[in-house]
PDB file of N, CA and C in Angstrom:
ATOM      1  N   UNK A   1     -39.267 -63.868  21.008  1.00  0.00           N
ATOM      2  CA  UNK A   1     -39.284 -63.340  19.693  1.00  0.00           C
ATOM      3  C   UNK A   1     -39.677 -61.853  19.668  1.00  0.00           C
ATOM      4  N   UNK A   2     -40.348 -61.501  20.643  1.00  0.00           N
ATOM      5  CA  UNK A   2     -40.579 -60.097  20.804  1.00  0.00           C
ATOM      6  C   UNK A   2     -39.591 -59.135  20.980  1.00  0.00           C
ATOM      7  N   UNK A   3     -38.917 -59.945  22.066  1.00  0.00           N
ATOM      8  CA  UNK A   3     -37.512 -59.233  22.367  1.00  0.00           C
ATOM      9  C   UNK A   3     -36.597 -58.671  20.653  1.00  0.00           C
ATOM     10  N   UNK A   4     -36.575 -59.957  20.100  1.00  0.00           N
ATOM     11  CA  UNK A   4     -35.826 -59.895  19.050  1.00  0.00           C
ATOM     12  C   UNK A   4     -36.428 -58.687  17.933  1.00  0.00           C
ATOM     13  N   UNK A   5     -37.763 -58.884  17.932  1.00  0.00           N
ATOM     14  CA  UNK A   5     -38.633 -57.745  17.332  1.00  0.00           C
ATOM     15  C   UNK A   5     -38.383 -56.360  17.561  1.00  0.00           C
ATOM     16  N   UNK A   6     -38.430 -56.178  18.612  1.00  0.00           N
ATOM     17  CA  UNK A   6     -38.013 -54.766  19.111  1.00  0.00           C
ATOM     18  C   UNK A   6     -36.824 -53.915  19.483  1.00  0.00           C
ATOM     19  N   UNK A   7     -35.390 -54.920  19.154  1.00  0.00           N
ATOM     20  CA  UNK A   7     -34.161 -54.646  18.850  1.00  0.00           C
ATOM     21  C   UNK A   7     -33.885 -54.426  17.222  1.00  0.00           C
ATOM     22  N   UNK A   8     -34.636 -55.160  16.446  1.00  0.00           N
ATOM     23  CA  UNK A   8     -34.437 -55.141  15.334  1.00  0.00           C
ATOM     24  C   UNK A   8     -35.443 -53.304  14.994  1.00  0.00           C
ATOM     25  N   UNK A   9     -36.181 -53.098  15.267  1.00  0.00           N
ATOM     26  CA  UNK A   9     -37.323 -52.108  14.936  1.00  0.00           C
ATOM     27  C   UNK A   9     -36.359 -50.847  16.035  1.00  0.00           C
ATOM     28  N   UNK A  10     -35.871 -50.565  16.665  1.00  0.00           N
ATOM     29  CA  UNK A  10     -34.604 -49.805  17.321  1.00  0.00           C
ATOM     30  C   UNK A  10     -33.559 -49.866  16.744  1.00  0.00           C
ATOM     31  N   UNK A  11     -33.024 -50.748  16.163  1.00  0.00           N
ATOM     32  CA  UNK A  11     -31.860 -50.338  15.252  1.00  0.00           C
ATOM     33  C   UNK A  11     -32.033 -48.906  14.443  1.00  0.00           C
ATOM     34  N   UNK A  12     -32.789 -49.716  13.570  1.00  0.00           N
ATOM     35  CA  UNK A  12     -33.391 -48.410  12.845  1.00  0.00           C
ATOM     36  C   UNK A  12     -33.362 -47.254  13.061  1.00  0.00           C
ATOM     37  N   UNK A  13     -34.300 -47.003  13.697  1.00  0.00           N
ATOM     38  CA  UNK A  13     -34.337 -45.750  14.405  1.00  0.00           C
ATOM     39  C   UNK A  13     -32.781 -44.941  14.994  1.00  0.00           C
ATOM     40  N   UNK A  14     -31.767 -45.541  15.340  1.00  0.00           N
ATOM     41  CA  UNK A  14     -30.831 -44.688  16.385  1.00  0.00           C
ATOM     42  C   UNK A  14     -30.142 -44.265  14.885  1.00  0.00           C
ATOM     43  N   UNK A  15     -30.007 -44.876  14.262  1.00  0.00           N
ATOM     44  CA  UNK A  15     -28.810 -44.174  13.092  1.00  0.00           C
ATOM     45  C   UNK A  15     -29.976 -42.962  12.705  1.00  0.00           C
ATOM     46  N   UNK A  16     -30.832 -42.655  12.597  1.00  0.00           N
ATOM     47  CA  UNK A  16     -32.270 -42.376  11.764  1.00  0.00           C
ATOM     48  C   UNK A  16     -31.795 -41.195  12.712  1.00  0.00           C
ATOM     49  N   UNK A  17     -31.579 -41.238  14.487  1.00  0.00           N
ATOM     50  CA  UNK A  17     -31.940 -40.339  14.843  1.00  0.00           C
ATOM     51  C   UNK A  17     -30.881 -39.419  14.820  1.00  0.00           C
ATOM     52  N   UNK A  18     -29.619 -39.860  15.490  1.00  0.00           N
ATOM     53  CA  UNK A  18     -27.765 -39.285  14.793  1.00  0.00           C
ATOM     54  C   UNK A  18     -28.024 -39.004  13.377  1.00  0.00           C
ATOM     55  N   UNK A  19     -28.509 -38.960  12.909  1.00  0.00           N
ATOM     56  CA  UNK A  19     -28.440 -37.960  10.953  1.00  0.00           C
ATOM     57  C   UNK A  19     -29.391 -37.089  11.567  1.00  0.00           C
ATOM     58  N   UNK A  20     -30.519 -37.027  11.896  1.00  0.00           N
ATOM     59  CA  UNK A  20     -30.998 -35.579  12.239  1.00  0.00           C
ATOM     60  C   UNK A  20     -30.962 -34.871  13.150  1.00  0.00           C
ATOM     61  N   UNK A  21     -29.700 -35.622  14.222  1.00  0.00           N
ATOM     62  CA  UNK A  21     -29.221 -34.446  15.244  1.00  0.00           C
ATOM     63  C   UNK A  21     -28.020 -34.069  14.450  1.00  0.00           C
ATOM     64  N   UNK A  22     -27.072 -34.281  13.990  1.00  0.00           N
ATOM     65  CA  UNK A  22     -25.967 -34.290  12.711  1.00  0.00           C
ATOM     66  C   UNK A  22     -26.530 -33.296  11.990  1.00  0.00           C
ATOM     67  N   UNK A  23     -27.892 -33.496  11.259  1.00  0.00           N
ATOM     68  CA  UNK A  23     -27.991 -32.301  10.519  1.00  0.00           C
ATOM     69  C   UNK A  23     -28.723 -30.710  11.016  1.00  0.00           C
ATOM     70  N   UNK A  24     -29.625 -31.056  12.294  1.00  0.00           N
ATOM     71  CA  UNK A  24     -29.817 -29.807  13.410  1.00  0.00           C
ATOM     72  C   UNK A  24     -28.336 -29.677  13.523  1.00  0.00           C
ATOM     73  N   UNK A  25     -27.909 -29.979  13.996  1.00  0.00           N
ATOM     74  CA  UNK A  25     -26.620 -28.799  14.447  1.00  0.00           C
ATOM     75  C   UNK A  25     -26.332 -29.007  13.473  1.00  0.00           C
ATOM     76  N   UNK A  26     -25.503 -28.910  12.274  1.00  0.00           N
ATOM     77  CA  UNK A  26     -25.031 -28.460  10.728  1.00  0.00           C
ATOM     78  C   UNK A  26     -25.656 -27.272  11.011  1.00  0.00           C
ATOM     79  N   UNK A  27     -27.273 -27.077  10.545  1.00  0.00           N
ATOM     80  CA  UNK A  27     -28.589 -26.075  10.561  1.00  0.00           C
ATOM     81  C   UNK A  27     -27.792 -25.305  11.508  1.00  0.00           C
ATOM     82  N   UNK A  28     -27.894 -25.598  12.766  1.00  0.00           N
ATOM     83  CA  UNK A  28     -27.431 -24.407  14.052  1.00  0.00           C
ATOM     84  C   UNK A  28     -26.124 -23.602  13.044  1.00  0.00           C
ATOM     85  N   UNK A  29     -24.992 -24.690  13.288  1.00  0.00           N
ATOM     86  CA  UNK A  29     -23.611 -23.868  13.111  1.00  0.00           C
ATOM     87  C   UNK A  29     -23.961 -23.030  12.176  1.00  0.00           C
ATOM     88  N   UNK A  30     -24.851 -22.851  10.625  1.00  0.00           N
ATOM     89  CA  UNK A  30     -24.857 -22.448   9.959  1.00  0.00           C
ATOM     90  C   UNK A  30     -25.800 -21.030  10.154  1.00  0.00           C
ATOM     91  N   UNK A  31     -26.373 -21.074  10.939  1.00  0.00           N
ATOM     92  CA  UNK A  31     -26.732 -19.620  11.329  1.00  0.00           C
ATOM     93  C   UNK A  31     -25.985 -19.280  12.174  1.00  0.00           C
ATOM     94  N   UNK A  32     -25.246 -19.699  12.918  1.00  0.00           N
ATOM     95  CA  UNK A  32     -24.517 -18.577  13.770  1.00  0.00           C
ATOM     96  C   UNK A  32     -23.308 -18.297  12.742  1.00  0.00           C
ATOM     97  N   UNK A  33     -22.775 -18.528  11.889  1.00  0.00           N
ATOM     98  CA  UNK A  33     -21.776 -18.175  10.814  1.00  0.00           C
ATOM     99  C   UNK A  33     -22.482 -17.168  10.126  1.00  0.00           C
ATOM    100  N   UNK A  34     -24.149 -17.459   9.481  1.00  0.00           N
ATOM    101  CA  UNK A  34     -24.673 -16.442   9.001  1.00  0.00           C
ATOM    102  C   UNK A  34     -24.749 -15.082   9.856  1.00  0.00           C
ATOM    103  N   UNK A  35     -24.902 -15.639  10.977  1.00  0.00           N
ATOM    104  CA  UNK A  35     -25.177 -14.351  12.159  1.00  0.00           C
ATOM    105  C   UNK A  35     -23.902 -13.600  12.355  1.00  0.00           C
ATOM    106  N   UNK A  36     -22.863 -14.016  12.323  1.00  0.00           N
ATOM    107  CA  UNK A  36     -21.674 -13.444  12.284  1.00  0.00           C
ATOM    108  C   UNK A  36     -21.008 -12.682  11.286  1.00  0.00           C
ATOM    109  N   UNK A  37     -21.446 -13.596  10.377  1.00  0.00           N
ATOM    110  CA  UNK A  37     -21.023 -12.615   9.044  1.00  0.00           C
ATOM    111  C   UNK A  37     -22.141 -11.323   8.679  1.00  0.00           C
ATOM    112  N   UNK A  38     -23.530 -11.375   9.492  1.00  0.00           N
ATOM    113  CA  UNK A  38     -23.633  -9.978   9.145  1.00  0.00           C
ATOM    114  C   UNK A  38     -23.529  -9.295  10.292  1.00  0.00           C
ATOM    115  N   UNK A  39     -22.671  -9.589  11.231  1.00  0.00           N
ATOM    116  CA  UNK A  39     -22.529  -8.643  11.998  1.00  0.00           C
ATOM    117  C   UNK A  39     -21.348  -7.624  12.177  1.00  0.00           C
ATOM    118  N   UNK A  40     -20.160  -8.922  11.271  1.00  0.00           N
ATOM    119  CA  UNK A  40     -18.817  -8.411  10.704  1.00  0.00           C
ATOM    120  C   UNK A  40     -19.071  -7.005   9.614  1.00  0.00           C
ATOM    121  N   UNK A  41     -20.029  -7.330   8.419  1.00  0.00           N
ATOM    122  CA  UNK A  41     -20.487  -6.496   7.504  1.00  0.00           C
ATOM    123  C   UNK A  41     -20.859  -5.626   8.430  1.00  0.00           C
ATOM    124  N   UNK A  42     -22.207  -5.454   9.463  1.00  0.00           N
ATOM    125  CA  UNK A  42     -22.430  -4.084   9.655  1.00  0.00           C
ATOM    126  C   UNK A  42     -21.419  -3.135  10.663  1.00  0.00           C
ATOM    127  N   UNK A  43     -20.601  -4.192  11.262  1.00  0.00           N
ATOM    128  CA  UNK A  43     -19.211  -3.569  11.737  1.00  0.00           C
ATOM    129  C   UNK A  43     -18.211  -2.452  11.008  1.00  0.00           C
ATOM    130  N   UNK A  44     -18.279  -3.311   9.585  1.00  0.00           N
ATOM    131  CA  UNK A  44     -17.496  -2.755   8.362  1.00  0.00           C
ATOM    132  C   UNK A  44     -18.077  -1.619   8.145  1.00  0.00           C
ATOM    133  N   UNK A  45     -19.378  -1.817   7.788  1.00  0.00           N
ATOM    134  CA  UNK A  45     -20.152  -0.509   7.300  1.00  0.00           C
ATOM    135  C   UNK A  45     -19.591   0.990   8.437  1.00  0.00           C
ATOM    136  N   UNK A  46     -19.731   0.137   9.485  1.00  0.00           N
ATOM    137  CA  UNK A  46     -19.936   1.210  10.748  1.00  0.00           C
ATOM    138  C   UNK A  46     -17.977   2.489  10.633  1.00  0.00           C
ATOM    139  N   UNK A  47     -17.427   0.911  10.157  1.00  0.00           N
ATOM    140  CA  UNK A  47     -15.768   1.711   9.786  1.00  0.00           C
ATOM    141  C   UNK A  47     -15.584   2.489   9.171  1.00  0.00           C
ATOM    142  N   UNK A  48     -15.937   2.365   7.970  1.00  0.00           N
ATOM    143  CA  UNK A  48     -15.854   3.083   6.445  1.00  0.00           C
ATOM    144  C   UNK A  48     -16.157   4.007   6.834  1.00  0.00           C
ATOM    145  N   UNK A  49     -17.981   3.908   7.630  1.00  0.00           N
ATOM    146  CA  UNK A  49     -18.654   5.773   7.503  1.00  0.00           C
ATOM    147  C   UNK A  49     -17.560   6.256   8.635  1.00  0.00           C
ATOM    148  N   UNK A  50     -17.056   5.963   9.613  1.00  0.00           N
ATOM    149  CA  UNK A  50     -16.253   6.621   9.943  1.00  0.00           C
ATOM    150  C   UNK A  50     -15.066   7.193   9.582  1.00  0.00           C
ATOM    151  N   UNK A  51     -14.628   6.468   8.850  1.00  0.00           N
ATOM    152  CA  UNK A  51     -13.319   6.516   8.104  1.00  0.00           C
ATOM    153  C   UNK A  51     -13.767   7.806   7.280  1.00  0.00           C
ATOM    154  N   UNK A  52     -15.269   7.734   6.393  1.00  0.00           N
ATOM    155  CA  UNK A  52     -15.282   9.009   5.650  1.00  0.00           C
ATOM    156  C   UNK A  52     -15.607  10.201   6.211  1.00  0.00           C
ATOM    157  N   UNK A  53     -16.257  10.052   7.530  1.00  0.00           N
ATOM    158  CA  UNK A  53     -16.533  11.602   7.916  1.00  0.00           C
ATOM    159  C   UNK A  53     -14.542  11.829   8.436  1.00  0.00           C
ATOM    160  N   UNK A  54     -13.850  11.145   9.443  1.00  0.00           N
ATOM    161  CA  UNK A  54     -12.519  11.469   9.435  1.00  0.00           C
ATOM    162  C   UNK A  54     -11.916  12.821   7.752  1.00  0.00           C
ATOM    163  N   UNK A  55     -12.048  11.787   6.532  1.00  0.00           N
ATOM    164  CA  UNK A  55     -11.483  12.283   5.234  1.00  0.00           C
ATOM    165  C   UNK A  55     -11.998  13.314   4.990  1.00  0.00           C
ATOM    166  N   UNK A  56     -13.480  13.805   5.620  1.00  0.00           N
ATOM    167  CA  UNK A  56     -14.283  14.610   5.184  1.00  0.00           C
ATOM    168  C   UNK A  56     -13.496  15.670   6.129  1.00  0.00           C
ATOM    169  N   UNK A  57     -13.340  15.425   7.502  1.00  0.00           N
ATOM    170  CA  UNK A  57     -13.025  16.367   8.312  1.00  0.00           C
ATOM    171  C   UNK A  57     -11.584  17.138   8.228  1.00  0.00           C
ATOM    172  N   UNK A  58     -10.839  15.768   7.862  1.00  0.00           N
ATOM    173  CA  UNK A  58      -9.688  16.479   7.763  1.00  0.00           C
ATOM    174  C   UNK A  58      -9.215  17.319   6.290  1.00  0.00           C
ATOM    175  N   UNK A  59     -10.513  17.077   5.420  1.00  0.00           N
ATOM    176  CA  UNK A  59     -10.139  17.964   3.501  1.00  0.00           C
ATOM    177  C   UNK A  59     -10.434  19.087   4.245  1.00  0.00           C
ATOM    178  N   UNK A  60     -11.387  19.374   5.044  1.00  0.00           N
ATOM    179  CA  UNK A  60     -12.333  20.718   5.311  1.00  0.00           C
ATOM    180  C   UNK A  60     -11.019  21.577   6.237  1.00  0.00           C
ATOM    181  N   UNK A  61     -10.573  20.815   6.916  1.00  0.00           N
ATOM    182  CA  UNK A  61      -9.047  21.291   8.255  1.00  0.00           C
ATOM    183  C   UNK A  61      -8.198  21.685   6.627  1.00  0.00           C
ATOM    184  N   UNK A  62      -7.681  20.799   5.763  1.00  0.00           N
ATOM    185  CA  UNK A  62      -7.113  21.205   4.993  1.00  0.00           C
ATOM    186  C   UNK A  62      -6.956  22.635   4.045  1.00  0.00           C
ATOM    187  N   UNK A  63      -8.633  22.821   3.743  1.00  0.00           N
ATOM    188  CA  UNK A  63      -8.862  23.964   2.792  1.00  0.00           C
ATOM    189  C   UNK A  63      -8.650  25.289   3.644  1.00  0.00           C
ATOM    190  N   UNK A  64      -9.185  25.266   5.082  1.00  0.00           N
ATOM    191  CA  UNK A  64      -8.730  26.184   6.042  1.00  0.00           C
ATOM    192  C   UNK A  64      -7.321  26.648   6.393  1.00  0.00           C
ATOM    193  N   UNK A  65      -6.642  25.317   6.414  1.00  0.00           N
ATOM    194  CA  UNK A  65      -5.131  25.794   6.719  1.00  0.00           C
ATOM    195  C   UNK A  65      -4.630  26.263   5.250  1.00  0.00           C
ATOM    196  N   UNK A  66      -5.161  25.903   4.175  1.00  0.00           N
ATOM    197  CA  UNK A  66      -4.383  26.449   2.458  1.00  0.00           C
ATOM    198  C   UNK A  66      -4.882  27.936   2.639  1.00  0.00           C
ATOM    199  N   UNK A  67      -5.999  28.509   3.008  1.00  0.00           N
ATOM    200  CA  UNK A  67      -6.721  29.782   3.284  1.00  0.00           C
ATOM    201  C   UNK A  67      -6.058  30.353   3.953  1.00  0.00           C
ATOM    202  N   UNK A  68      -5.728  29.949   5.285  1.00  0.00           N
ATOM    203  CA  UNK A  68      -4.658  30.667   6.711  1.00  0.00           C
ATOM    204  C   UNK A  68      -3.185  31.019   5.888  1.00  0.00           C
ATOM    205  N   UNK A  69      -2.576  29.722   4.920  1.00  0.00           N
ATOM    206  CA  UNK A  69      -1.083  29.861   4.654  1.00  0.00           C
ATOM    207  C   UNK A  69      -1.469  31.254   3.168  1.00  0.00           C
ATOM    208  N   UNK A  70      -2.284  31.287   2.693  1.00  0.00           N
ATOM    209  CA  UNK A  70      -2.210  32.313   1.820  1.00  0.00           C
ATOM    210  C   UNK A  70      -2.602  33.243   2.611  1.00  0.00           C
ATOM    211  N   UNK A  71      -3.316  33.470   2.950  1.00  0.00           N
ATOM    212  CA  UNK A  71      -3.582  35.162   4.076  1.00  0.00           C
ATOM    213  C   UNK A  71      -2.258  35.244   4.528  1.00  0.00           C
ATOM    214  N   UNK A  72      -1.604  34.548   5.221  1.00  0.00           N
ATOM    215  CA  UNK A  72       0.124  34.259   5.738  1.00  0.00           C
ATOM    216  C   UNK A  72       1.032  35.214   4.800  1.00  0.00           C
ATOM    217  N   UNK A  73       0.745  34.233   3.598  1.00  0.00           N
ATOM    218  CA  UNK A  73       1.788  34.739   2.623  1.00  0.00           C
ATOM    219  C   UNK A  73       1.958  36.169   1.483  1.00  0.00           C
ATOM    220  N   UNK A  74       0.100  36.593   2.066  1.00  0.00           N
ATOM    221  CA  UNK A  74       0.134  37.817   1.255  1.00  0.00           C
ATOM    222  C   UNK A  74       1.176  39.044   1.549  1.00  0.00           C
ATOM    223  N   UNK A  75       1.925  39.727   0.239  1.00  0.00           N
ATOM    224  CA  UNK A  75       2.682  40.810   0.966  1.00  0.00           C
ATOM    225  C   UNK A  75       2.686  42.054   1.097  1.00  0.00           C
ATOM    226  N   UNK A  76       0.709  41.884   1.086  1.00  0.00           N
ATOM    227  CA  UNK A  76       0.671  43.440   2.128  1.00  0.00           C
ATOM    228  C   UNK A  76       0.734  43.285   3.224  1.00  0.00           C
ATOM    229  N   UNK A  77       0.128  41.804   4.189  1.00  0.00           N
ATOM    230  CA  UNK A  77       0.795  41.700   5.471  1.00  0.00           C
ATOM    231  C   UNK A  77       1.835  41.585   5.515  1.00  0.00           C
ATOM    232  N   UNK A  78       2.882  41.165   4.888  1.00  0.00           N
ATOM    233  CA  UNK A  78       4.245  41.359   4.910  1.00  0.00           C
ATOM    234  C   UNK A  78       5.026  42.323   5.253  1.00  0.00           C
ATOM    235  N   UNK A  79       4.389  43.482   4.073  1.00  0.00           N
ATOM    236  CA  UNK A  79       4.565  44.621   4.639  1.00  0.00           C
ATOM    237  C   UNK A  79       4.922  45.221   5.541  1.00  0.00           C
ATOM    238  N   UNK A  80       3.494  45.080   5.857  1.00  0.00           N
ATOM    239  CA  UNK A  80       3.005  46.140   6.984  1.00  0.00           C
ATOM    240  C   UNK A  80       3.640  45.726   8.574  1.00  0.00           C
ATOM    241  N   UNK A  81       3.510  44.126   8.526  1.00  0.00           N
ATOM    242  CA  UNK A  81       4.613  43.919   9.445  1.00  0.00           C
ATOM    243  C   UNK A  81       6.074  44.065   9.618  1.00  0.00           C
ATOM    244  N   UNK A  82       6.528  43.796   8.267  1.00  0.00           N
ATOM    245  CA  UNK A  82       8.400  44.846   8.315  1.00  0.00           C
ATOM    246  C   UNK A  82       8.174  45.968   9.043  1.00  0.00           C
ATOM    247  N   UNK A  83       7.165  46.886   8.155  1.00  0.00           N
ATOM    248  CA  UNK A  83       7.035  48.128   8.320  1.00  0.00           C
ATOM    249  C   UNK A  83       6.918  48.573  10.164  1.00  0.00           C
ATOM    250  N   UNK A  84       5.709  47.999  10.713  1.00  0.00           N
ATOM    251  CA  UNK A  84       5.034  48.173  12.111  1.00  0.00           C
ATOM    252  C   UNK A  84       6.176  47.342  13.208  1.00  0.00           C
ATOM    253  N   UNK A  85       6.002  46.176  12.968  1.00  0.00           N
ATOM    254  CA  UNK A  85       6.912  45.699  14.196  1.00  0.00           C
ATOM    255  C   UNK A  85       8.509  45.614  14.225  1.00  0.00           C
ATOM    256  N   UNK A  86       9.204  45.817  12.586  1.00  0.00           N
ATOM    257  CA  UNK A  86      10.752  45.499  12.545  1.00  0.00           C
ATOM    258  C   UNK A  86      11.391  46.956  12.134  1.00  0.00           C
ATOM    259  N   UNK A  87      10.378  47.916  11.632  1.00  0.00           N
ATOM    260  CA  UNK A  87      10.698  49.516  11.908  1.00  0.00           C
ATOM    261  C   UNK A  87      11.165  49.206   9.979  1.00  0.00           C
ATOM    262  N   UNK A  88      11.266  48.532   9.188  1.00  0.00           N
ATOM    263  CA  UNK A  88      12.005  48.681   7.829  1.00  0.00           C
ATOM    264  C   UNK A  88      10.983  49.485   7.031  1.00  0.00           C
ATOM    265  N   UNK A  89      11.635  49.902   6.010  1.00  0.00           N
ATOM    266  CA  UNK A  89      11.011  50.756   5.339  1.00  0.00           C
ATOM    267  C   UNK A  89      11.603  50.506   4.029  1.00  0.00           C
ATOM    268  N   UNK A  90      10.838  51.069   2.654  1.00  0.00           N
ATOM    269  CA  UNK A  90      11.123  50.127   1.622  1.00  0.00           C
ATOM    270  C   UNK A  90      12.043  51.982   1.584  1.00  0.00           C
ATOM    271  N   UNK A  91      13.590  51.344   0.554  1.00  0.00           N
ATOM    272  CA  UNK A  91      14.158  52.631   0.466  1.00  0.00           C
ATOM    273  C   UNK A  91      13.787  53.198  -0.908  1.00  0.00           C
ATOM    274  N   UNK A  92      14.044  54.637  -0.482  1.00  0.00           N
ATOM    275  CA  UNK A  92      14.226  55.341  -1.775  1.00  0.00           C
ATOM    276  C   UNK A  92      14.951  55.015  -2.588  1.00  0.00           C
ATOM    277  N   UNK A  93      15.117  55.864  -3.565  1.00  0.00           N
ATOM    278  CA  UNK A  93      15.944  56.030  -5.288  1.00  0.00           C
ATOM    279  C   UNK A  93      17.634  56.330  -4.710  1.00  0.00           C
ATOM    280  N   UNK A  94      16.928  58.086  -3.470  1.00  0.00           N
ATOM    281  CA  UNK A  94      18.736  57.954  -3.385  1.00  0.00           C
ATOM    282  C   UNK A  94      19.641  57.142  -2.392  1.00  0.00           C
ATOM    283  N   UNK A  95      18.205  56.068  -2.176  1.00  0.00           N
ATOM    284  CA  UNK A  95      19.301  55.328  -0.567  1.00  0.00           C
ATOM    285  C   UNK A  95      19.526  53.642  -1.388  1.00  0.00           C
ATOM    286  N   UNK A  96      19.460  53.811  -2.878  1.00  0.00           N
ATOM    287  CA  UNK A  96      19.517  52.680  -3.588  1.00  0.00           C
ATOM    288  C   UNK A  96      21.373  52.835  -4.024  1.00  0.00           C
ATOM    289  N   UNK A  97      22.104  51.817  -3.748  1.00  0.00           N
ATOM    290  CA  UNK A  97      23.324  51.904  -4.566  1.00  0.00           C
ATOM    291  C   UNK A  97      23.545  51.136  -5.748  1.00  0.00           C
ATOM    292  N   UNK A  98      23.889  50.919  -6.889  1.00  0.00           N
ATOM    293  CA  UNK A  98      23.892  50.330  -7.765  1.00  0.00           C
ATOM    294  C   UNK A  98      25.715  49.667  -7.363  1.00  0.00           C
ATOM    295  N   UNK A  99      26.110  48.798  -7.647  1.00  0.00           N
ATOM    296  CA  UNK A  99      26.421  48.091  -8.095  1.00  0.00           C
ATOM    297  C   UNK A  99      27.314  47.600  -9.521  1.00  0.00           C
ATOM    298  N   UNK A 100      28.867  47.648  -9.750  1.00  0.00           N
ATOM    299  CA  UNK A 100      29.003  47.623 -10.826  1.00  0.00           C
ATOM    300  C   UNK A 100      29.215  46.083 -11.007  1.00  0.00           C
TER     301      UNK A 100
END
């Protein structure tokens, strides 16, 4: 009868103990999902700020090259380069022909 006693008093227990290894690991998986997801986020974070110094770097490349293409396009350098390296010269009144 003892025997029978102590199969019956073990039953118990094994389902008792499968639900709280069942729910430890639930617990586990659920921090390493938590752990992952903030590691995805500070990944993200880590993108963006890169992404904005990139936008930052390349407005700043931008305002420089709009600066370079107007110095470019001014036409006193224009000028002065007809003038210095292609020998032209703006003409006079009597080297103007009109045109009917």
């Amino acid at each position: 009868m003892t025997a029978k006693a102590n199969r019956k008093l073990k039953s118990p227990q094994r389902p008792m103990t499968v639900t709280w290894a069942v729910i430890i690991c639930l617990l586990v998986m659920e921090l390493f999902f938590y752990a992952w997801c903030r590691v995805q986020c500070i990944n993200t974070g880590y993108q963006i700020d890169a992404q904005r110094q990139r936008h930052k770097r390349l407005t700043s490349l931008e305002n420089e090259l709009k600066v370079e293409l107007t110095r470019l396009k001014a036409p006193e350098r224009i000028r002065q380069l007809a003038e210095n390296q292609l020998g032209l010269i703006v003409p006079g009144p009597d080297k103007t022909v009109v045109l009917p």
